[in-house]
C-alpha atoms as a PDB file:
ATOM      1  CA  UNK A   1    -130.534  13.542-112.604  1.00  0.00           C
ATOM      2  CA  UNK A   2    -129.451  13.354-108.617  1.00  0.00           C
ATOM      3  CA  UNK A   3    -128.915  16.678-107.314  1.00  0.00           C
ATOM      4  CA  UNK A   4    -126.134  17.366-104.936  1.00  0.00           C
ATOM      5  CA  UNK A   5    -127.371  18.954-101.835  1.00  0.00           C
ATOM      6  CA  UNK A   6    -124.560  18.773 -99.328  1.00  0.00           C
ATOM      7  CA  UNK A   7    -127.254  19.596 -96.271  1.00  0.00           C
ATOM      8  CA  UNK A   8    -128.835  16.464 -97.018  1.00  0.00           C
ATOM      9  CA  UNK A   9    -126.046  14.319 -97.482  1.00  0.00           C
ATOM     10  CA  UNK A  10    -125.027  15.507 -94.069  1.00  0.00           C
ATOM     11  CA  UNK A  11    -128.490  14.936 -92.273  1.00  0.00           C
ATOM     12  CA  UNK A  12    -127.804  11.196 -93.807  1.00  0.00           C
ATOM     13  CA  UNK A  13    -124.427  10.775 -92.703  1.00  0.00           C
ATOM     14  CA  UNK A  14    -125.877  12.639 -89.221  1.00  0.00           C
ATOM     15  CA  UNK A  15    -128.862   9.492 -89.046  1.00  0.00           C
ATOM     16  CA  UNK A  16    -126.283   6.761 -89.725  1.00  0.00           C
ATOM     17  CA  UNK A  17    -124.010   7.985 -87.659  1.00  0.00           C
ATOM     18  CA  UNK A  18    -126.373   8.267 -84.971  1.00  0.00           C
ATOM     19  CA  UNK A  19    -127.889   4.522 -85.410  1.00  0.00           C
ATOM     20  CA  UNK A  20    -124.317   3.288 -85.255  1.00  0.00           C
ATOM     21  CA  UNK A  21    -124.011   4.825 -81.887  1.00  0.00           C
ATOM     22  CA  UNK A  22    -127.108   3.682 -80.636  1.00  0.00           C
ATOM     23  CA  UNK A  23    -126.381  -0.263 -81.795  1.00  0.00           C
ATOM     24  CA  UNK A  24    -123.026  -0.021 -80.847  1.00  0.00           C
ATOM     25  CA  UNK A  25    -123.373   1.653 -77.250  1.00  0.00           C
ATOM     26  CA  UNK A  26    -124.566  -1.119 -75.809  1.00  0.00           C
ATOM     27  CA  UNK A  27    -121.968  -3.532 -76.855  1.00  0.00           C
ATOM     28  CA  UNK A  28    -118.827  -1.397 -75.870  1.00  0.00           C
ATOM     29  CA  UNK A  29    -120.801  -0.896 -72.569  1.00  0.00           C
ATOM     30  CA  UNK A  30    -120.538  -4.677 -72.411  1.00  0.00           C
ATOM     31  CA  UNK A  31    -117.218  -5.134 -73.095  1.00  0.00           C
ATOM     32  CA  UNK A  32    -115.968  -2.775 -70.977  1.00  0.00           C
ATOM     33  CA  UNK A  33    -117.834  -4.731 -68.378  1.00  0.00           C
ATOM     34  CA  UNK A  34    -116.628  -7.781 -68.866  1.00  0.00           C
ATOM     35  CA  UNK A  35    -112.713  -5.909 -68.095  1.00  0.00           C
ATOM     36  CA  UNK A  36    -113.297  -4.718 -64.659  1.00  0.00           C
ATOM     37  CA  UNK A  37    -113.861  -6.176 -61.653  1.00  0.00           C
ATOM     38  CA  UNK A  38    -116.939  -7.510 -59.792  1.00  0.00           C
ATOM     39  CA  UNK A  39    -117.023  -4.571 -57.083  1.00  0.00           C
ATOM     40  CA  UNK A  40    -115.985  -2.121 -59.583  1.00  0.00           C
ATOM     41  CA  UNK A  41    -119.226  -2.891 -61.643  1.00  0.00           C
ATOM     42  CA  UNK A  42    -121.350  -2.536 -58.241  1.00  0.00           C
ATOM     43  CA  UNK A  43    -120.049   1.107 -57.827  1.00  0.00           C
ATOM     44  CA  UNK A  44    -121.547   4.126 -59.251  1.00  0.00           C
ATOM     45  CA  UNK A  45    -120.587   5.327 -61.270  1.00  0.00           C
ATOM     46  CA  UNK A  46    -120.172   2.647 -64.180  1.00  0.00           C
ATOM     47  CA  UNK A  47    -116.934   3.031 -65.898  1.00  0.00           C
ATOM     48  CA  UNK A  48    -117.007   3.639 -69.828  1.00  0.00           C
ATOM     49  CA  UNK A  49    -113.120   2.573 -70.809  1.00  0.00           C
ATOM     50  CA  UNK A  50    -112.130  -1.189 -70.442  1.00  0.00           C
ATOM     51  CA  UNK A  51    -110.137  -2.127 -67.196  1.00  0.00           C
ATOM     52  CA  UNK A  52    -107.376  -4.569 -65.505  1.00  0.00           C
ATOM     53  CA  UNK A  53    -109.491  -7.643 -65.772  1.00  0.00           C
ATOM     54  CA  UNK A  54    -109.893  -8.589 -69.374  1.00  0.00           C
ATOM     55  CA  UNK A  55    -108.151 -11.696 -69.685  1.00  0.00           C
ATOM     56  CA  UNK A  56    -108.861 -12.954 -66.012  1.00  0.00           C
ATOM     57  CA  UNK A  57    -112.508 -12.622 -66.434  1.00  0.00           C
ATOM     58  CA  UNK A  58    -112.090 -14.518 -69.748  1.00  0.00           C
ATOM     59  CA  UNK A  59    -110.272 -17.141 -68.757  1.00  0.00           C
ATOM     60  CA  UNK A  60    -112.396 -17.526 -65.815  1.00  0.00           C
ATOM     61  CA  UNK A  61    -115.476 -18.242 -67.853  1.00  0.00           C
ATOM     62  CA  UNK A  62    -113.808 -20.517 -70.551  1.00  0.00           C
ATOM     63  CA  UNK A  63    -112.177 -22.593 -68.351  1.00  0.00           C
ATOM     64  CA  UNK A  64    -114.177 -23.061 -64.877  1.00  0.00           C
ATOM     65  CA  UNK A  65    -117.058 -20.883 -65.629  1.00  0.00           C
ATOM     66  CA  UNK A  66    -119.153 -19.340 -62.472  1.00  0.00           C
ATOM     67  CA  UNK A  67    -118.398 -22.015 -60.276  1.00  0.00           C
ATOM     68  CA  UNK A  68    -121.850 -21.888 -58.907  1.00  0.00           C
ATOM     69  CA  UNK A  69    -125.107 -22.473 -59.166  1.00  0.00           C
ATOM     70  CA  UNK A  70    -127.007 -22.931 -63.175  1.00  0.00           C
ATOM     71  CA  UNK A  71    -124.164 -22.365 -65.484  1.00  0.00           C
ATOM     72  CA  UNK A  72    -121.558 -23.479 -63.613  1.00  0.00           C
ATOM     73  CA  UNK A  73    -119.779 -25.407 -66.579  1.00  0.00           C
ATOM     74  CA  UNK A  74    -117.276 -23.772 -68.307  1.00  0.00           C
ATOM     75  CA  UNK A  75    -118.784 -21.650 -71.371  1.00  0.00           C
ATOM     76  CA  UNK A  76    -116.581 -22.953 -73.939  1.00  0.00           C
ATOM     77  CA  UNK A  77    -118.790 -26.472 -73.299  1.00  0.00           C
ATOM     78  CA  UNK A  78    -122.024 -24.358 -73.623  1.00  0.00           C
ATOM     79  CA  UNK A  79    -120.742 -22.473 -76.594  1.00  0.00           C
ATOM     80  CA  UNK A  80    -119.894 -26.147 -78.484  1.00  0.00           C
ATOM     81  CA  UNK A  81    -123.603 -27.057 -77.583  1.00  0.00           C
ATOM     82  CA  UNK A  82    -124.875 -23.901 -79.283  1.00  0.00           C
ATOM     83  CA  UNK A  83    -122.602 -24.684 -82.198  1.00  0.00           C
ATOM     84  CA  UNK A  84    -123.879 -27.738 -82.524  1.00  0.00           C
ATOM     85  CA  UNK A  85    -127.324 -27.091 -82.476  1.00  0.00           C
ATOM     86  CA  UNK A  86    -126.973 -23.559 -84.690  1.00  0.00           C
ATOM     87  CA  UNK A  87    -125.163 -26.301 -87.713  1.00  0.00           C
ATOM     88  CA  UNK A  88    -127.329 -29.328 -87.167  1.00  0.00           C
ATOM     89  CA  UNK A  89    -131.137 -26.511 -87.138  1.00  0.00           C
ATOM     90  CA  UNK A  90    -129.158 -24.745 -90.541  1.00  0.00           C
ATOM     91  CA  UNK A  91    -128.098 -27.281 -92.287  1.00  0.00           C
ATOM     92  CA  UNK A  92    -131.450 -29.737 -91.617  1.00  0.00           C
ATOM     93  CA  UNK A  93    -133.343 -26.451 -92.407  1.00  0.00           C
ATOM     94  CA  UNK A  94    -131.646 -26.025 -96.202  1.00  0.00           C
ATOM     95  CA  UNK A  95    -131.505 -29.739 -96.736  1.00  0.00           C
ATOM     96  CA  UNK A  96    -135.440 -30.728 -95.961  1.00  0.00           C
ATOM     97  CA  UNK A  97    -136.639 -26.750 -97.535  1.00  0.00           C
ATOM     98  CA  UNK A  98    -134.458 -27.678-100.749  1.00  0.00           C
ATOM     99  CA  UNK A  99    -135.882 -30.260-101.471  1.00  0.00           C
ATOM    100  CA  UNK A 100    -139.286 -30.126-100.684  1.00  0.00           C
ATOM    101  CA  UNK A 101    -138.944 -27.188-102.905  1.00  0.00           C
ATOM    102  CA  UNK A 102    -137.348 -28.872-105.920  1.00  0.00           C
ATOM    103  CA  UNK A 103    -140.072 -31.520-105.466  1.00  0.00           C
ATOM    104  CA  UNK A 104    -142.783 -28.703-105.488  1.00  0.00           C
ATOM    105  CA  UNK A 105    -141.448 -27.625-108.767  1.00  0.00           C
ATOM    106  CA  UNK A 106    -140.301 -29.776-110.659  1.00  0.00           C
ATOM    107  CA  UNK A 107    -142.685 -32.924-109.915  1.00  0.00           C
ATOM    108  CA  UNK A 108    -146.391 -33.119-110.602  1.00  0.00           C
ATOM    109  CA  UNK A 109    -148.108 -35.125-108.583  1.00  0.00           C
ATOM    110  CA  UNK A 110    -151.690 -34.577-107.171  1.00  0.00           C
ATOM    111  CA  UNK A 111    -152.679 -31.743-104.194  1.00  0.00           C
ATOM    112  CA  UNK A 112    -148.672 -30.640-105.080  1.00  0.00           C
ATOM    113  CA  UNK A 113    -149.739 -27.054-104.385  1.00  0.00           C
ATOM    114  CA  UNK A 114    -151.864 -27.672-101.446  1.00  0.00           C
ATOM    115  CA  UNK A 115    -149.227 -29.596 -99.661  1.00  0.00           C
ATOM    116  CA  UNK A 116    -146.787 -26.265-100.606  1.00  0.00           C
ATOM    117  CA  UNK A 117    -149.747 -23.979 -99.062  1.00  0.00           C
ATOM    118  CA  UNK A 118    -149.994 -26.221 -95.946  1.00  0.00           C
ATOM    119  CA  UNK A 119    -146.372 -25.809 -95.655  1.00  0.00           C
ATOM    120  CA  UNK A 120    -146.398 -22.300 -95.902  1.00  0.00           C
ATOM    121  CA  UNK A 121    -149.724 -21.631 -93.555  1.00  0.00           C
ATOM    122  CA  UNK A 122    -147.210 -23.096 -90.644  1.00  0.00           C
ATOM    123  CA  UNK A 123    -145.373 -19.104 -90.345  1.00  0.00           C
ATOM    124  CA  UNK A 124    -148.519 -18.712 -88.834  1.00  0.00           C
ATOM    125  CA  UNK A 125    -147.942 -21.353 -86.012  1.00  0.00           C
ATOM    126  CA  UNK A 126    -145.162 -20.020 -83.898  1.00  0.00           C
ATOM    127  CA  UNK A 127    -142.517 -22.487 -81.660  1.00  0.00           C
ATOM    128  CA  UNK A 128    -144.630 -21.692 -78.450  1.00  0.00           C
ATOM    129  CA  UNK A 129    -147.988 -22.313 -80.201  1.00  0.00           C
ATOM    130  CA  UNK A 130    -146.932 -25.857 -80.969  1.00  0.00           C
ATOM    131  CA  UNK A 131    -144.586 -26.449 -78.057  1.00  0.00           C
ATOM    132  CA  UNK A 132    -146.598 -28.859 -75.871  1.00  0.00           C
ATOM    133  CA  UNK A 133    -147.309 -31.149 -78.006  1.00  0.00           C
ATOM    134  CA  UNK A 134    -143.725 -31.288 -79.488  1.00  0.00           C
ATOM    135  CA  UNK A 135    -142.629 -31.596 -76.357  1.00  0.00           C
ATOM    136  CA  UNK A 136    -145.088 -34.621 -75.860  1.00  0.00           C
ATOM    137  CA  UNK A 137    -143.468 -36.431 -78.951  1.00  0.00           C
ATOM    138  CA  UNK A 138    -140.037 -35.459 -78.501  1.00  0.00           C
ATOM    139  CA  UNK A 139    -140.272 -37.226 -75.005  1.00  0.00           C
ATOM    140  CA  UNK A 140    -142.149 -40.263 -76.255  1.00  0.00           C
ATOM    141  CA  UNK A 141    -139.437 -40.743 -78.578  1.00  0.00           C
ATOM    142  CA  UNK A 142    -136.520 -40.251 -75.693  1.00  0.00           C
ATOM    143  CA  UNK A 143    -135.112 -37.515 -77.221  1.00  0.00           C
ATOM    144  CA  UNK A 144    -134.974 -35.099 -73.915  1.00  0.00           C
ATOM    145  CA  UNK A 145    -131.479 -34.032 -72.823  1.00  0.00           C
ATOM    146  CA  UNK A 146    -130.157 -34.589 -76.306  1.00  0.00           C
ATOM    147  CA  UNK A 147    -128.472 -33.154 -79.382  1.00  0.00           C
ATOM    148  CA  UNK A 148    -131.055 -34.652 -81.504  1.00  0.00           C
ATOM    149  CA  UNK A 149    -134.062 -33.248 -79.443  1.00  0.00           C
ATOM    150  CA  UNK A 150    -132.581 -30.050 -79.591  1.00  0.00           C
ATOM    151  CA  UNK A 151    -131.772 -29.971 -83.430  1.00  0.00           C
ATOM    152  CA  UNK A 152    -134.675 -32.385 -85.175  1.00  0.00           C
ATOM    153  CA  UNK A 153    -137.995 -30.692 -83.749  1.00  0.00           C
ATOM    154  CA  UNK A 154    -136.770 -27.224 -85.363  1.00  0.00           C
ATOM    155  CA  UNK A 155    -135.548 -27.744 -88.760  1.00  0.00           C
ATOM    156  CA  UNK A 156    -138.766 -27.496 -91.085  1.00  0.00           C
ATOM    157  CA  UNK A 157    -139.114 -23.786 -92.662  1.00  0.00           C
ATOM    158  CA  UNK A 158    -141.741 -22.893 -94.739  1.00  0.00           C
ATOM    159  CA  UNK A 159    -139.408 -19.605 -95.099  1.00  0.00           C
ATOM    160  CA  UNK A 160    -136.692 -21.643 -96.741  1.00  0.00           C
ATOM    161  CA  UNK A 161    -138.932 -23.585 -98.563  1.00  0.00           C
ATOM    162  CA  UNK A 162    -140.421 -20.749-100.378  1.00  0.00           C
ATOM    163  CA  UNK A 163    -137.596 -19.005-100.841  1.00  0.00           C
ATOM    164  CA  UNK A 164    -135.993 -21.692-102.804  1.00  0.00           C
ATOM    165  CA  UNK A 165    -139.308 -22.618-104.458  1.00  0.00           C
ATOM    166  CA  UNK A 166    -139.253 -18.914-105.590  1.00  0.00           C
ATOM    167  CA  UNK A 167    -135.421 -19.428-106.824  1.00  0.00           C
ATOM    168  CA  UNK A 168    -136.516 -22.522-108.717  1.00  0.00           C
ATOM    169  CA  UNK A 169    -139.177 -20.850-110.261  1.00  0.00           C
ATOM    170  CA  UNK A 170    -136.816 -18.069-112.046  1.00  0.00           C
ATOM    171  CA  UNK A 171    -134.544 -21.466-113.665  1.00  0.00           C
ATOM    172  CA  UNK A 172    -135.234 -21.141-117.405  1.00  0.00           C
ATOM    173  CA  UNK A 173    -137.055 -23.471-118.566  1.00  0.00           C
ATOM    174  CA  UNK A 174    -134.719 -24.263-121.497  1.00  0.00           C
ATOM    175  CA  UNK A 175    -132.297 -25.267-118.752  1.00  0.00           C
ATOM    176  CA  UNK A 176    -134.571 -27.954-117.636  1.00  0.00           C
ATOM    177  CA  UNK A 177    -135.410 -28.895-121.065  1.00  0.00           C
ATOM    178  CA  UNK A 178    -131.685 -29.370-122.211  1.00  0.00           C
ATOM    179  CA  UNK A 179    -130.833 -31.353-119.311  1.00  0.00           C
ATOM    180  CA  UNK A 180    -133.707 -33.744-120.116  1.00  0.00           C
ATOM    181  CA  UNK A 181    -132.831 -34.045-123.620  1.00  0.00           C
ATOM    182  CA  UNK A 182    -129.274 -35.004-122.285  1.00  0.00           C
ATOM    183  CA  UNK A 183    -130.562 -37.655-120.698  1.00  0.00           C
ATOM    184  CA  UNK A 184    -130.078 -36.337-117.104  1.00  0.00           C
ATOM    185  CA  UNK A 185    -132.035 -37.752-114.089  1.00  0.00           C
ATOM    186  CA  UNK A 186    -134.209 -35.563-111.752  1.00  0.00           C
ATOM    187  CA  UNK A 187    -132.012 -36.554-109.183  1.00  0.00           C
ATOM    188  CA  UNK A 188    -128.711 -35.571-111.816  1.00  0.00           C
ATOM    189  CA  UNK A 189    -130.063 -32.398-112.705  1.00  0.00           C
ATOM    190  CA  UNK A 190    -130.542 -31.653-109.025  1.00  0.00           C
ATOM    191  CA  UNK A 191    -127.264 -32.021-108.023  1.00  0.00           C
ATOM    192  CA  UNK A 192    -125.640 -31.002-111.135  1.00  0.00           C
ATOM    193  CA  UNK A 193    -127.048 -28.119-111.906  1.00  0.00           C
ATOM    194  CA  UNK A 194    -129.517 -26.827-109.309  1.00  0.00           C
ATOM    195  CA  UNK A 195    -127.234 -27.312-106.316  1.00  0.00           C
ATOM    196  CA  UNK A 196    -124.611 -25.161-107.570  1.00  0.00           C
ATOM    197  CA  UNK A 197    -127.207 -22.862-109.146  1.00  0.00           C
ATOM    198  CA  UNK A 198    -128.543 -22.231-105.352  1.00  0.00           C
ATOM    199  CA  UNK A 199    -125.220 -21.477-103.515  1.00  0.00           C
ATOM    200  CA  UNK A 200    -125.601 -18.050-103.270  1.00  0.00           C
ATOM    201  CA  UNK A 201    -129.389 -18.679-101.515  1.00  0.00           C
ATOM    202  CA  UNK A 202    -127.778 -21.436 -99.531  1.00  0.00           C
ATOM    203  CA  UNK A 203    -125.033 -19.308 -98.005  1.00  0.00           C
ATOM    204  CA  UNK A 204    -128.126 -16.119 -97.547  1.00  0.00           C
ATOM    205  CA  UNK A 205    -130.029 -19.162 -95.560  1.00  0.00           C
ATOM    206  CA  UNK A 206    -127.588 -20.761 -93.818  1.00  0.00           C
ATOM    207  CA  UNK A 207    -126.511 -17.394 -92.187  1.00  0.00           C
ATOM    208  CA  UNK A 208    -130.366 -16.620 -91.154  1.00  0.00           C
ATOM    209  CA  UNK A 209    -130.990 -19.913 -89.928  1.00  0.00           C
ATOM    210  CA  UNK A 210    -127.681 -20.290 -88.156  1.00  0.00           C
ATOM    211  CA  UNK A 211    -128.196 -17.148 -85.943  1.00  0.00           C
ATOM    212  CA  UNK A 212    -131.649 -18.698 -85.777  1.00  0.00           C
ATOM    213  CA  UNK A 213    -130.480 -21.717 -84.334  1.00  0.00           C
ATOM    214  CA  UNK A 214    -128.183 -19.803 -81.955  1.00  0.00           C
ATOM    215  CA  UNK A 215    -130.740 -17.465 -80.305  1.00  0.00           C
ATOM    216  CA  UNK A 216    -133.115 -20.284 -79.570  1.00  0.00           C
ATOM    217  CA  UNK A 217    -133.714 -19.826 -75.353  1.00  0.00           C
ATOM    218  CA  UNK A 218    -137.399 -21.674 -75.215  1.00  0.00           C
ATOM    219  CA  UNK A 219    -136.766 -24.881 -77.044  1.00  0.00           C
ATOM    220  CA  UNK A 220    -133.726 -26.006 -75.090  1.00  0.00           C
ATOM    221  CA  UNK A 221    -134.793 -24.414 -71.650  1.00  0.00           C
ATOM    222  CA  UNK A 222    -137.659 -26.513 -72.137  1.00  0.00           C
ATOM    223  CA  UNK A 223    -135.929 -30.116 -73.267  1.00  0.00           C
ATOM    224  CA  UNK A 224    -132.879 -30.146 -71.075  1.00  0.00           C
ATOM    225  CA  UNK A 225    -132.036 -30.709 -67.713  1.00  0.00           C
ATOM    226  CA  UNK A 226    -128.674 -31.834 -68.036  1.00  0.00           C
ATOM    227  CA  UNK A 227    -125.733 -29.211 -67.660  1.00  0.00           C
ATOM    228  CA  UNK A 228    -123.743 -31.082 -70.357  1.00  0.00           C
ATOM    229  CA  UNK A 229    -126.688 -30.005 -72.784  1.00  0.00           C
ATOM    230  CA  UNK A 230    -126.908 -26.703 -71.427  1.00  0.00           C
ATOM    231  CA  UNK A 231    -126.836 -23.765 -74.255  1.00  0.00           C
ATOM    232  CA  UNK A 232    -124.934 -20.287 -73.704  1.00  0.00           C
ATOM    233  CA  UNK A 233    -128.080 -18.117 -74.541  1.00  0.00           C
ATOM    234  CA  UNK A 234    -130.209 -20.509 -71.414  1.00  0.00           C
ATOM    235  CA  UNK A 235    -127.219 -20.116 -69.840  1.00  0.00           C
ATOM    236  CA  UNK A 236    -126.232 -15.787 -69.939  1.00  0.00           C
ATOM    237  CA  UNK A 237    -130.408 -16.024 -69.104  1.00  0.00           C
ATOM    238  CA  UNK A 238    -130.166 -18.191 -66.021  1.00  0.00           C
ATOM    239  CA  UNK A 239    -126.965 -15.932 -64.182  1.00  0.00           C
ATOM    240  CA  UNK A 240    -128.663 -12.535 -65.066  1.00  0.00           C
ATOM    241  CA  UNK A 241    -132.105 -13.913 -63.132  1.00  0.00           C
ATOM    242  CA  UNK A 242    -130.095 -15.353 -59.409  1.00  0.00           C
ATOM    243  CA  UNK A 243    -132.397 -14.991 -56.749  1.00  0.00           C
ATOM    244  CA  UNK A 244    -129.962 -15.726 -54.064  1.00  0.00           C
ATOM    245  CA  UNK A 245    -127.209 -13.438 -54.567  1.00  0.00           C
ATOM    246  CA  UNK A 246    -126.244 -10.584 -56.826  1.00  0.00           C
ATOM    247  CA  UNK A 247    -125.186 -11.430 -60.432  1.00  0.00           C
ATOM    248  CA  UNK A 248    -121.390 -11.601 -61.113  1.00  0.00           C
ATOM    249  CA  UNK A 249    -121.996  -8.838 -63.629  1.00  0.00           C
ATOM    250  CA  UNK A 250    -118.403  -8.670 -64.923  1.00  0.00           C
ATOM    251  CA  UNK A 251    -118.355 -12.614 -65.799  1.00  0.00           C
ATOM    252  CA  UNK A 252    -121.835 -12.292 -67.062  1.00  0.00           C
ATOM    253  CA  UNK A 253    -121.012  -9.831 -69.951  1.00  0.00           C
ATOM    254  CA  UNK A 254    -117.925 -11.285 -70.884  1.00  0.00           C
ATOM    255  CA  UNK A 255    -119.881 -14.705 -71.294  1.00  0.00           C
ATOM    256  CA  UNK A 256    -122.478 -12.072 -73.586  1.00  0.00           C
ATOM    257  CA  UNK A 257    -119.407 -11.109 -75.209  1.00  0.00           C
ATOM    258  CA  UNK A 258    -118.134 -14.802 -75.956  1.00  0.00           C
ATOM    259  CA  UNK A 259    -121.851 -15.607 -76.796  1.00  0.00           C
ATOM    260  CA  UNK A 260    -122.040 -12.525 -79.601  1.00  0.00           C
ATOM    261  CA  UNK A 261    -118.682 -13.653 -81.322  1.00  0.00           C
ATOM    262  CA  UNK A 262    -119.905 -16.811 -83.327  1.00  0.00           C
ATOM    263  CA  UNK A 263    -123.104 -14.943 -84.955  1.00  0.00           C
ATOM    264  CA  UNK A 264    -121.029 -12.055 -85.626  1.00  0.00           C
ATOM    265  CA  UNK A 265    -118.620 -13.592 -87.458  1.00  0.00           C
ATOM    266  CA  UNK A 266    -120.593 -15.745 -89.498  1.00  0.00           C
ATOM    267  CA  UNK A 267    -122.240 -12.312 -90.995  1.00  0.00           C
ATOM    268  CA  UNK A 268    -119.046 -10.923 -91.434  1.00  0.00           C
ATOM    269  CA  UNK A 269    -116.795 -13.922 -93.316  1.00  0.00           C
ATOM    270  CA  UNK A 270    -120.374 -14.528 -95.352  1.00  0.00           C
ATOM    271  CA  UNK A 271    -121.559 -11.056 -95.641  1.00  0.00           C
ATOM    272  CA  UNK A 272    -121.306 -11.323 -99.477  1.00  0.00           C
ATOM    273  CA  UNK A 273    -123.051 -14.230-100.146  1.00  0.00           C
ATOM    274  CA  UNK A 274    -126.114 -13.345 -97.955  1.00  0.00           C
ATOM    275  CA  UNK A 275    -126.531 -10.125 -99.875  1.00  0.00           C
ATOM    276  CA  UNK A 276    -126.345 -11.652-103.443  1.00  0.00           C
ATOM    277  CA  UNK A 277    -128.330 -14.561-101.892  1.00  0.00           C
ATOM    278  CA  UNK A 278    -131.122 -12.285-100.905  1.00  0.00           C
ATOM    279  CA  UNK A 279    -130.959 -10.073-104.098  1.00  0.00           C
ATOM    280  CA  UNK A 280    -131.112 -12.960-106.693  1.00  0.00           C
ATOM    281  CA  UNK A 281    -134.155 -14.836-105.010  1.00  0.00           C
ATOM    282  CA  UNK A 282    -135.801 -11.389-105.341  1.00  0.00           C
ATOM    283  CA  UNK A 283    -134.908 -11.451-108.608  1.00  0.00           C
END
């Protein structure tokens, strides 16, 4: 039986309440400078309500962006690179994890489990660990200062892999017994049957490899010179660090604010699905 003790349900409402504050803070702080005006941002002190500026400063960044130095281009061209290279890392991630999983499972062929263990022995090999001599074949291949150099090099996960090797595992195996009898292919009961099995863990991994995709700084700092390639994470990075002048802090945090939007929206119109995603592959 759960008691009802009203002092703790208010010290729990009292902690959330508190963590909202402290994650939110910092992104009202940012909004509100990305309304006001450069020299109002370089006064103390710093205002806490929105100002004037809001859709100037926005339409400043989308259209002709800083107009100076790294990150000059307009941010809606770095937010389409970002896009593109958040869809093409998710959706090579679920495609190769898939099915290297289903093979994992459902073939038997010999050292099956030691190529699943080598697979899942690279979470222990981060980007940077590797990043030389990816860099070495991504050049030798002419890949620099494209979408494919930014995508290809980062879509094997051993988390995905496992995680769908785990769902696979939990598949009755009457299911795969009646499918044979039916006559189905592998390939048949893959797409029949498996595919739409996995949707829920397919919509929980596309949202975790999507904001994956978006966050990445190193990989395309690294691989692009070109501002037509330039992402809006490298570039937010690049105006905060000027050495020459002082940052146009109002511009920069509305570019952070256009930079959140995609990733935050993705959790919110797919919310559901990650949750069931995640609780049926613990299941």
């Amino acid at each position: 039986m759960v008691e009802n003790r009203p002092f703790l349900t208010v010290l729990r409402h009292l902690v959330v309440l508190i963590g909202l504050i402290v994650i939110a803070f910092p992104v009202w702080m940012t909004f509100v400078a990305s309304t006001h005006s450069q020299q109002t941002m370089l006064q103390s002190p710093i205002p806490l309500l929105p100002g004037p500026h809001l859709i100037d400063n926005y339409a400043q960044v989308l259209t002709a962006g800083f107009g100076r130095g790294f990150g000059g281009a307009p941010i809606w061209l770095t937010l389409m690179n970002s896009l593109i290279m958040a869809l093409g890392v998710a959706l090579g991630k679920i495609a190769i994890s898939i099915i290297s999983a289903f093979a994992i499972v459902y073939f038997r062929f010999p050292f099956r489990m030691w190529f699943f263990w080598a697979i899942f022995f690279t979470l222990m090999l981060p980007v940077e660990v590797r990043i030389v001599p990816t860099y070495g074949v991504v050049a030798d291949l002419g890949m620099l200062d494209s979408y494919p150099g930014l995508i290809i090099p980062l879509i094997a996960s051993a988390t995905a892999t496992f995680l769908f090797r785990q769902f696979f595992l939990s598949v009755p195996d009457e299911l795969t017994e009646a499918a044979r009898v039916d006559g189905a292919s592998p390939m048949r009961f893959f797409w029949d049957i498996l595919l739409p099995m996995s949707r829920t863990s397919i919509a929980a991994m596309f949202v975790i490899q999507f904001i994956y995709g978006w966050n990445q700084y190193l990989w395309p700092l690294l691989i692009t010179t070109k501002e037509s390639y330039y992402t809006v994470v490298m570039t937010v990075s690049r105006q905060a660090n000027v050495v020459d002048s002082v940052p146009s802090w109002n511009l920069l945090m509305a570019m952070a604010m256009l930079a959140m939007l995609p990733p935050v929206l993705i959790v919110i119109f797919m919310q559901r699905q990650f949750v069931r995603g995640l609780v049926e592959v613990e299941k």
